[in-house]
C-alpha atoms as a PDB file:
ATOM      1  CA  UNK A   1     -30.726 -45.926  44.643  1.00  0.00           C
ATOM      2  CA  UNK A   2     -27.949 -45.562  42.206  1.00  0.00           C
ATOM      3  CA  UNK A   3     -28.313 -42.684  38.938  1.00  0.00           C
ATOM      4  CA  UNK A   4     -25.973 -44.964  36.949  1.00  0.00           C
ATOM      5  CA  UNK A   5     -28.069 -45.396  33.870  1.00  0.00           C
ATOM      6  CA  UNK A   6     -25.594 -47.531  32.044  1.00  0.00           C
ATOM      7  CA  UNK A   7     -27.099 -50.793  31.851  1.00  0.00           C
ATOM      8  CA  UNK A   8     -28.472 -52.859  29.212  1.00  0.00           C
ATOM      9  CA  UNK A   9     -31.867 -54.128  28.090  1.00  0.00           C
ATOM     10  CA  UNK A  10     -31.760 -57.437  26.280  1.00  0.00           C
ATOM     11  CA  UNK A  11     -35.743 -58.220  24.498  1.00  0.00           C
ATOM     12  CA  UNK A  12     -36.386 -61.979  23.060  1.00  0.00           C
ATOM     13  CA  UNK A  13     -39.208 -62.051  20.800  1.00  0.00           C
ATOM     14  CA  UNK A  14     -40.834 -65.370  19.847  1.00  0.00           C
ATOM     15  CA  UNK A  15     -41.250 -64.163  15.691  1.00  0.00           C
ATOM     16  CA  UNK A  16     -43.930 -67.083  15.711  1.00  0.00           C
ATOM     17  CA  UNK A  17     -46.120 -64.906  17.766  1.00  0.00           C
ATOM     18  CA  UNK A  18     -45.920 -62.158  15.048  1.00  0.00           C
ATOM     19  CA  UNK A  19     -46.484 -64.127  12.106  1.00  0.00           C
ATOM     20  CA  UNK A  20     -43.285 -66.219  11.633  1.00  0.00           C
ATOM     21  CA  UNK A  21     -39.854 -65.288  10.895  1.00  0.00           C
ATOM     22  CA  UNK A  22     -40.568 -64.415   7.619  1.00  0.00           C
ATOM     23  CA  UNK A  23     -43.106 -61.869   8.167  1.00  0.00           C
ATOM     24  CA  UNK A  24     -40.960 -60.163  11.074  1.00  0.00           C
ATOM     25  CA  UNK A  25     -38.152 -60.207   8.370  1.00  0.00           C
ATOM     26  CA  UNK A  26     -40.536 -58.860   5.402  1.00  0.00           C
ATOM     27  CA  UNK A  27     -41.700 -56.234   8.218  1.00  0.00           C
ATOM     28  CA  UNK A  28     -38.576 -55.181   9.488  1.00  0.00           C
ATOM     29  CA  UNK A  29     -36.941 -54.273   6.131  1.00  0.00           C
ATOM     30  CA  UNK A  30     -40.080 -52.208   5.223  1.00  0.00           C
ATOM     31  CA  UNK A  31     -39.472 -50.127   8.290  1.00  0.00           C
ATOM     32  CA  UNK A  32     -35.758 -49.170   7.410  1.00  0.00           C
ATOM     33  CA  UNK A  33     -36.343 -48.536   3.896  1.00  0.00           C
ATOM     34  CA  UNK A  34     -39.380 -46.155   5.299  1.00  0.00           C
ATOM     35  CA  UNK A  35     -36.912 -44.767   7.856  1.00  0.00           C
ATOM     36  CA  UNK A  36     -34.105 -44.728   5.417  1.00  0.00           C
ATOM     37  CA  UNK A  37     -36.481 -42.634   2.945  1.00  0.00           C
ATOM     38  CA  UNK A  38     -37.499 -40.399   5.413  1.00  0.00           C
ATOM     39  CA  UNK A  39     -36.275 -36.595   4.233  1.00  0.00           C
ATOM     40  CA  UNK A  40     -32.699 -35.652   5.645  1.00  0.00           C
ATOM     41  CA  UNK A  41     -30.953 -32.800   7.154  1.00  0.00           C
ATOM     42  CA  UNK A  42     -29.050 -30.601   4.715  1.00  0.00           C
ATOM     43  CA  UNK A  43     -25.635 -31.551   6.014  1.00  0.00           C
ATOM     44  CA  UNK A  44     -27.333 -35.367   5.982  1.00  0.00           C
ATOM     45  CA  UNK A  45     -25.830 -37.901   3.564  1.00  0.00           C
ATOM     46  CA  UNK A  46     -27.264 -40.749   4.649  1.00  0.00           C
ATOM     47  CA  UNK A  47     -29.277 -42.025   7.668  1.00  0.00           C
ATOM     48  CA  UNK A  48     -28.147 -45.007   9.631  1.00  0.00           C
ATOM     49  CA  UNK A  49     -29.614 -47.741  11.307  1.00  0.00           C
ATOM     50  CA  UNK A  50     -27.945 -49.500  14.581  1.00  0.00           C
ATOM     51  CA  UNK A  51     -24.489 -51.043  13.980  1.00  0.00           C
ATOM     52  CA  UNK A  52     -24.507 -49.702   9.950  1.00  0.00           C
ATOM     53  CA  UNK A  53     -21.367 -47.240  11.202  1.00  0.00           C
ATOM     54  CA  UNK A  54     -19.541 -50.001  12.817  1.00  0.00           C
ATOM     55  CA  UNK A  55     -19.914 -52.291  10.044  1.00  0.00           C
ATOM     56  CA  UNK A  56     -18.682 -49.803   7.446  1.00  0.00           C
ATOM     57  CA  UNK A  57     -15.867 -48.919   9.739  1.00  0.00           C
ATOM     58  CA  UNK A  58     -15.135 -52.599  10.617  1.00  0.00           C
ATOM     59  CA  UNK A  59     -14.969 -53.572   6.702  1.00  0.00           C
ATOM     60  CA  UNK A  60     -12.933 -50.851   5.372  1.00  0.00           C
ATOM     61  CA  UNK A  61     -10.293 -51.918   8.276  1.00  0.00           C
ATOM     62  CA  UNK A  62     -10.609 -55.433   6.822  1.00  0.00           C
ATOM     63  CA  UNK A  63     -10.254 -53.863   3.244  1.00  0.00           C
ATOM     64  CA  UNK A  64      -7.160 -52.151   3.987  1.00  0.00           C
ATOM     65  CA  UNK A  65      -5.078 -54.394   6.414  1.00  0.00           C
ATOM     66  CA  UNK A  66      -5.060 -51.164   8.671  1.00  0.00           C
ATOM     67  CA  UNK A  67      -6.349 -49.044  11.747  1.00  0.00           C
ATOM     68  CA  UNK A  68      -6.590 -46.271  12.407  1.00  0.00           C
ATOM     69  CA  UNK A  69      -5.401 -44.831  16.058  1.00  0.00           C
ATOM     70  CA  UNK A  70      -3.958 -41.436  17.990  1.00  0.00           C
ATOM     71  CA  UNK A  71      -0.596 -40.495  17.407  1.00  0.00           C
ATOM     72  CA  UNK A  72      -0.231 -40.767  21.597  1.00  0.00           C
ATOM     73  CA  UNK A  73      -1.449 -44.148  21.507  1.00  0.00           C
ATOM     74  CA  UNK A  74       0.591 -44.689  19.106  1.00  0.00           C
ATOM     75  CA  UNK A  75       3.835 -43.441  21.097  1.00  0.00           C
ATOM     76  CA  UNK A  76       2.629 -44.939  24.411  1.00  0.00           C
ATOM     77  CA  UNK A  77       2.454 -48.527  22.898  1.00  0.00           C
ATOM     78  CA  UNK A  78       6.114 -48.123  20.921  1.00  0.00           C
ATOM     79  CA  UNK A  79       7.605 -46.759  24.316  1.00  0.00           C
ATOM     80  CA  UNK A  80       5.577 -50.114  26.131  1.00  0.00           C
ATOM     81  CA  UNK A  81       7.356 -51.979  23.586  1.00  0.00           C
ATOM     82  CA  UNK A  82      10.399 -51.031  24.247  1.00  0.00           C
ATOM     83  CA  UNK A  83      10.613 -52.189  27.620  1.00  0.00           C
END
């Protein structure tokens, strides 16, 4: 048996069996704004739920028209360019 713990757990929930889509909607938005109130670390700004990161990152690359990447990437794709 393999120790590669790498995989991936993918959950369907019917949200009719929990009240409707609405209620799972109303329920899940109470639970971040309780987890988002909860009392932070000092060097804490702001707690994140799942993706929240990625989402700021991904529209402040939109915003800008740029990414951001290492300065070796950087020189290993000019010098693949190159070629």
């Amino acid at each position: 048996m393999a120790n590669n713990w790498s995989g991936h757990l993918v959950l369907a929930i019917d949200p009719d069996l929990l009240g409707g889509a609405s209620a799972v909607k109303t329920g899940v938005t109470q639970m971040i704004e309780k987890v988002k109130a909860t009392k932070k670390l000092p060097d804490v700004k702001e707690i994140l739920m799942p993706s929240e990161r990625g989402d700021k990152m991904t529209k402040q690359v939109l915003d800008s028209g740029e990414i951001e990447i290492e300065v070796n990437l950087y020189n290993e794709l000019k010098k693949a360019s190159e070629k």
